[in-house]
C-alpha atoms as a PDB file:
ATOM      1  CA  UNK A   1       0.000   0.000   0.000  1.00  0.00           C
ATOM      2  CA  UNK A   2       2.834   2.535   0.732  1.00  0.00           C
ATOM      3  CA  UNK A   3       4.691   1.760  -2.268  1.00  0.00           C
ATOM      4  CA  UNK A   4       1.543   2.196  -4.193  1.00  0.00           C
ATOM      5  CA  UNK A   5       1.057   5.757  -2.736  1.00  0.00           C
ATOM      6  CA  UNK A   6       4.688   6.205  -3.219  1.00  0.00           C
ATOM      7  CA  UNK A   7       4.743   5.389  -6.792  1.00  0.00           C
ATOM      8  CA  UNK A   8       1.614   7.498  -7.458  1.00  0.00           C
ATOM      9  CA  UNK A   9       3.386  10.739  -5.501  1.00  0.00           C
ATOM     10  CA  UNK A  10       5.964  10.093  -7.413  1.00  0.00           C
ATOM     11  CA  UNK A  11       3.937  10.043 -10.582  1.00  0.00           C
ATOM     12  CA  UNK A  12       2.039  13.176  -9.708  1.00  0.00           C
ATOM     13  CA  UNK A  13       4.728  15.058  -9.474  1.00  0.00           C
ATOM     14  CA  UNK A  14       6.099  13.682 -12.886  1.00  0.00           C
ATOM     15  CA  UNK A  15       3.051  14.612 -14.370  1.00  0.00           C
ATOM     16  CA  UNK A  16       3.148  18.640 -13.021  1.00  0.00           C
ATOM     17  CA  UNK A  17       6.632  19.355 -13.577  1.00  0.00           C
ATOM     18  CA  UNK A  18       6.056  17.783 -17.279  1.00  0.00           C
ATOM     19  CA  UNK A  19       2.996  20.370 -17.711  1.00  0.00           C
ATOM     20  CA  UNK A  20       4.662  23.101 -15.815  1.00  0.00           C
ATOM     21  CA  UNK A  21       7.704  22.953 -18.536  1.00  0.00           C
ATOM     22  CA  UNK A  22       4.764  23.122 -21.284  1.00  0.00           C
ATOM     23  CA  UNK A  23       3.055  25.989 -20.012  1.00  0.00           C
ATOM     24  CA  UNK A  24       6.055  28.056 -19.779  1.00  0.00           C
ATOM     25  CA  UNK A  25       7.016  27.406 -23.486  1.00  0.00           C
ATOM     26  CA  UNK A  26       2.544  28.123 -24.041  1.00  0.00           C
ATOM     27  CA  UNK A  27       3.364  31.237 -21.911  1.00  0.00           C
ATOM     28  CA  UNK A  28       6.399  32.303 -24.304  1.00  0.00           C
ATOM     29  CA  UNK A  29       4.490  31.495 -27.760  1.00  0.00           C
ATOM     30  CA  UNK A  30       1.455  33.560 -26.141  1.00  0.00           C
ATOM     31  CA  UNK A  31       4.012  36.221 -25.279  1.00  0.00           C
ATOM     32  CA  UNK A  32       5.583  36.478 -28.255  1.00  0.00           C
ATOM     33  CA  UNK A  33       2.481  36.209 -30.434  1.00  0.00           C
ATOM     34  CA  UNK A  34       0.884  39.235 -28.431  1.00  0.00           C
ATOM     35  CA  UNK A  35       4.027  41.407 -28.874  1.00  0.00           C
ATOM     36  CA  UNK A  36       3.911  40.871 -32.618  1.00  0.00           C
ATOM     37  CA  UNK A  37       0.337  42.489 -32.779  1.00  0.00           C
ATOM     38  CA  UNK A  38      -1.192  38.858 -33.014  1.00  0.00           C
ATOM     39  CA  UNK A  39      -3.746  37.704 -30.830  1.00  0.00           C
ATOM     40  CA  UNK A  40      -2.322  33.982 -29.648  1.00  0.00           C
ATOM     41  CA  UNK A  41      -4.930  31.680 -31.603  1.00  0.00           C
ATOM     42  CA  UNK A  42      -4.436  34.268 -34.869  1.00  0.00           C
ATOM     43  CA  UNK A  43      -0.652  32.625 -34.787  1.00  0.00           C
ATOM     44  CA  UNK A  44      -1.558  29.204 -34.468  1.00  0.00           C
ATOM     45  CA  UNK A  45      -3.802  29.460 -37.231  1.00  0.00           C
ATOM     46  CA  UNK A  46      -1.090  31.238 -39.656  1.00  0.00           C
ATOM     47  CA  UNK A  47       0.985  28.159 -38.254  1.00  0.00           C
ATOM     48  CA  UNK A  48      -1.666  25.261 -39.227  1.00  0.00           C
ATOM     49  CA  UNK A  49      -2.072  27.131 -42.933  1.00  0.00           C
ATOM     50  CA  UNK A  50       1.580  27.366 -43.682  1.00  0.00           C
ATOM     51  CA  UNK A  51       2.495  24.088 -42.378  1.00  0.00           C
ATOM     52  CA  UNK A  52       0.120  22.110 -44.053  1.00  0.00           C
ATOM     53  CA  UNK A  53       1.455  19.301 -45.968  1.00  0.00           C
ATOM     54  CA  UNK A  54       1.886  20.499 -49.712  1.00  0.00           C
ATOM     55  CA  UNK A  55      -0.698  17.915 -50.946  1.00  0.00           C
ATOM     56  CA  UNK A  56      -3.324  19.149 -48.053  1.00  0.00           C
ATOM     57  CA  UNK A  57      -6.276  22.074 -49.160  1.00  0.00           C
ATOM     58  CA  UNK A  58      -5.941  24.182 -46.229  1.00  0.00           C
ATOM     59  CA  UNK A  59      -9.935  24.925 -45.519  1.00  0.00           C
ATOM     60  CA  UNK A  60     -12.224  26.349 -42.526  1.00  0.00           C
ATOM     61  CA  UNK A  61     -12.586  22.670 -41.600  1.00  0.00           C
ATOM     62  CA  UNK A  62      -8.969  21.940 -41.395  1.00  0.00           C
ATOM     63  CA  UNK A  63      -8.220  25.048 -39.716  1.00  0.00           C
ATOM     64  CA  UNK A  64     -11.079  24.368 -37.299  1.00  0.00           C
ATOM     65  CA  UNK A  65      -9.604  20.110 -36.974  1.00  0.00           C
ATOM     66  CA  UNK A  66      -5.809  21.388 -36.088  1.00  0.00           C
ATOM     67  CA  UNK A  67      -6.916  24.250 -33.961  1.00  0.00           C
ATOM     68  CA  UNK A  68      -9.526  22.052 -31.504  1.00  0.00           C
ATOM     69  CA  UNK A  69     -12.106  24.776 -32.352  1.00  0.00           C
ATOM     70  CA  UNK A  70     -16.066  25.220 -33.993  1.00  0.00           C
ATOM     71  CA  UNK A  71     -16.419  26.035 -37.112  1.00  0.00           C
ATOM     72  CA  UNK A  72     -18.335  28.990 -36.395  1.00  0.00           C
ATOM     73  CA  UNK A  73     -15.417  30.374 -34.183  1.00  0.00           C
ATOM     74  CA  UNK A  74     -13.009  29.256 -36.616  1.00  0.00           C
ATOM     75  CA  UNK A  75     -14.883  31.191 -39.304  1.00  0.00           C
ATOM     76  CA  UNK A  76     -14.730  34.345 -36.921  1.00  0.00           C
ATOM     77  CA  UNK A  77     -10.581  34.116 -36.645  1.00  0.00           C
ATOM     78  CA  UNK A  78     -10.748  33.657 -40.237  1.00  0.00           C
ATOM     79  CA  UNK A  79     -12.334  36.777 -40.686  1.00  0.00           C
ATOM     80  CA  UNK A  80     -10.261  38.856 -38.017  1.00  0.00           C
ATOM     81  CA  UNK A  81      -7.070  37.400 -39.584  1.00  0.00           C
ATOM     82  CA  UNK A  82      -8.480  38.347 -43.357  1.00  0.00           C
ATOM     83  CA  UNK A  83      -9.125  42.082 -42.298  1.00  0.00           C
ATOM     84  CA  UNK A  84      -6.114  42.367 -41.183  1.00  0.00           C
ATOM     85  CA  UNK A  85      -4.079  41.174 -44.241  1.00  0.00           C
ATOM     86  CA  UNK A  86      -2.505  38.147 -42.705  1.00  0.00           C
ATOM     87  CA  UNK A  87      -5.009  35.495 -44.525  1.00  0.00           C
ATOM     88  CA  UNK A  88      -6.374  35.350 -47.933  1.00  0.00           C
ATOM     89  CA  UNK A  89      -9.621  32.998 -48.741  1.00  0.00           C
ATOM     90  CA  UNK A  90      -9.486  31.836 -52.311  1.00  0.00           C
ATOM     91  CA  UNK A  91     -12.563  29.784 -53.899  1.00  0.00           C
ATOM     92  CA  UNK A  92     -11.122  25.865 -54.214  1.00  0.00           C
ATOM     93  CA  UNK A  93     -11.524  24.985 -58.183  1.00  0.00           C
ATOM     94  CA  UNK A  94     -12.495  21.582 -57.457  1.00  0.00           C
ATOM     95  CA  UNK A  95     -15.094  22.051 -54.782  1.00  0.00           C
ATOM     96  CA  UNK A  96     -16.731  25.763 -55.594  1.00  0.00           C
ATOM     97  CA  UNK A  97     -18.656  25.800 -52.245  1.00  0.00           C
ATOM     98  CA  UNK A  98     -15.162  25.783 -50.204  1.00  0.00           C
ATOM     99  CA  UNK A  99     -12.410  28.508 -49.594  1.00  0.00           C
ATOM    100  CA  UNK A 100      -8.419  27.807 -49.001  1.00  0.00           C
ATOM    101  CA  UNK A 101      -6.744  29.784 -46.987  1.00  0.00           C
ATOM    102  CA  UNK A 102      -3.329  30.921 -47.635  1.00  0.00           C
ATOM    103  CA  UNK A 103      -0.744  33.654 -45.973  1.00  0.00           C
ATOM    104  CA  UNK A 104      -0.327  36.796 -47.701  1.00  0.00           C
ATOM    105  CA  UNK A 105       2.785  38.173 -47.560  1.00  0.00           C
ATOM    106  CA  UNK A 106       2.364  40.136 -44.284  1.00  0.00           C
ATOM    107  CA  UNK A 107       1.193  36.542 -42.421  1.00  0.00           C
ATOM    108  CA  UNK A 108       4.434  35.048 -43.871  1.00  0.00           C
ATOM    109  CA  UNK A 109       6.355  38.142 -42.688  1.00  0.00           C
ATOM    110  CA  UNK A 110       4.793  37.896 -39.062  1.00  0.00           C
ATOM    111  CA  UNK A 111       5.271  34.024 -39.149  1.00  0.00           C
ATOM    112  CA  UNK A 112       8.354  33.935 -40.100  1.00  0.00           C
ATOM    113  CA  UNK A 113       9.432  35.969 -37.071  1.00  0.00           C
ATOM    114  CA  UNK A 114       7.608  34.296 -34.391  1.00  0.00           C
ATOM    115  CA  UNK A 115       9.101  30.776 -36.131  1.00  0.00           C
ATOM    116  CA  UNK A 116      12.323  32.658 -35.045  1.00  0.00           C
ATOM    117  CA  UNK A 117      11.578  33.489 -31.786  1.00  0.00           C
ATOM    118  CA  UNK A 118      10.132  30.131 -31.136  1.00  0.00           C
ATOM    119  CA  UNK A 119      13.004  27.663 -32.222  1.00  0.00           C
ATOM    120  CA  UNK A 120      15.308  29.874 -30.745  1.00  0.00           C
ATOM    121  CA  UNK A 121      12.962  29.420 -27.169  1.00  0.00           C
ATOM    122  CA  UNK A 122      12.784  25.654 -27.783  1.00  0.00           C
ATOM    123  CA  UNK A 123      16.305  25.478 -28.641  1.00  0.00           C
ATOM    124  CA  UNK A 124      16.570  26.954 -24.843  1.00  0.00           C
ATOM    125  CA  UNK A 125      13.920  24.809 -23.273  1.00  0.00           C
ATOM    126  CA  UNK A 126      14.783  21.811 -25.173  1.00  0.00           C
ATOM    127  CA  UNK A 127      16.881  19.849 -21.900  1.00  0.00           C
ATOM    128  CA  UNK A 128      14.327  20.674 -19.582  1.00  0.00           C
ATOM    129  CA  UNK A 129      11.456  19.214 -22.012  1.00  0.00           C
ATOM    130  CA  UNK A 130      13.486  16.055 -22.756  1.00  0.00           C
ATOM    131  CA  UNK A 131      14.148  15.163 -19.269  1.00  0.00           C
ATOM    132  CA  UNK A 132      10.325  15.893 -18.284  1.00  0.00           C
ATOM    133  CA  UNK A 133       9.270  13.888 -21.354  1.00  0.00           C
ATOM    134  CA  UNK A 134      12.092  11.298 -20.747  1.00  0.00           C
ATOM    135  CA  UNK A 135      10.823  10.910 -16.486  1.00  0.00           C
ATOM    136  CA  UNK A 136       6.681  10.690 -17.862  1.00  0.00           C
ATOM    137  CA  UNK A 137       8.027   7.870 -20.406  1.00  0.00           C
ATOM    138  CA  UNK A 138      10.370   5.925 -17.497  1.00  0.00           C
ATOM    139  CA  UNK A 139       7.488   6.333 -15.234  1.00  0.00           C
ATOM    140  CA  UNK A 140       4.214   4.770 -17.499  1.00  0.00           C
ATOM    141  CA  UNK A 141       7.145   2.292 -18.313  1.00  0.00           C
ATOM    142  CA  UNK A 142       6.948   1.210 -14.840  1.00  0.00           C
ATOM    143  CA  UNK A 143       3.492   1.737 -14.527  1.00  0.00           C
ATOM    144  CA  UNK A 144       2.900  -0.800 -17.680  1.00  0.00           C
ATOM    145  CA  UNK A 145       5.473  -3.270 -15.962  1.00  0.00           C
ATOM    146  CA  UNK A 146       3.379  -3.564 -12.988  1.00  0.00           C
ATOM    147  CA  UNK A 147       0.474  -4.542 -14.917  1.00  0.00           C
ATOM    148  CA  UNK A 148       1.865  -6.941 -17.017  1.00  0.00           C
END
């Protein structure tokens, strides 16, 4: 029994220093997206339409899949980004009732330097988020061993 609590101390606190190390890099991104005029969700949408695999139509509905959002709110960050000259909607040739999105060359501009900023912060952060990543993986290890 006090192994058991042990282990699952021991996991807990695997578990928040794993998502403390993520927040502060969700923190940064948030940061930086804010002091480039961006609001946060407005970056990770310019991020999901320019990293799209080549072969991928880059819709509302994918934007909506990659971002965990509604359509409806997707639609409205669509919008927000389009007045605003970082998004262009174009009508797809092969399905007439769907748009692709696609950076114009200020959302490239503004992506490109927050893709900067951020490799250079994960660069930083990269030990810390190993060795978190590395402790969570030992300890489900040991938590699958157990089981078996």
């Amino acid at each position: 029994m006090k192994n058991e609590l042990e282990e699952s101390a021991r996991l807990l606190h695997t578990l928040a220093d794993f998502r403390y190390e993520l927040r502060r890099f969700l923190q940064f991104s948030e940061n930086a997206a804010q002091e480039a005029g961006l609001q946060p969700q407005q970056h990770q949408l310019l991020l999901q339409v320019a990293g799209a695999a080549h072969e991928t139509p880059v819709t509302i509905a994918y934007a909506a899949s990659r971002l965990g959002l509604k359509h409806n709110s997707t639609v409205e960050l669509v919008d927000r980004s389009e007045r605003e000259d970082l998004i262009e909607r174009t009508i797809d040739k092969d399905d007439k009732r769907r748009a692709i999105l696609r950076l114009t060359r200020k959302g490239r501009q503004v992506l490109q330097k927050l893709s900067g900023e951020h490799a250079r912060e994960l660069n930083e952060m990269a030990p810390r988020l190993v060795r978190a990543l590395r402790r969570v993986q030992m300890h489900s290890g040991a938590q699958v061993a157990e089981v078996l």
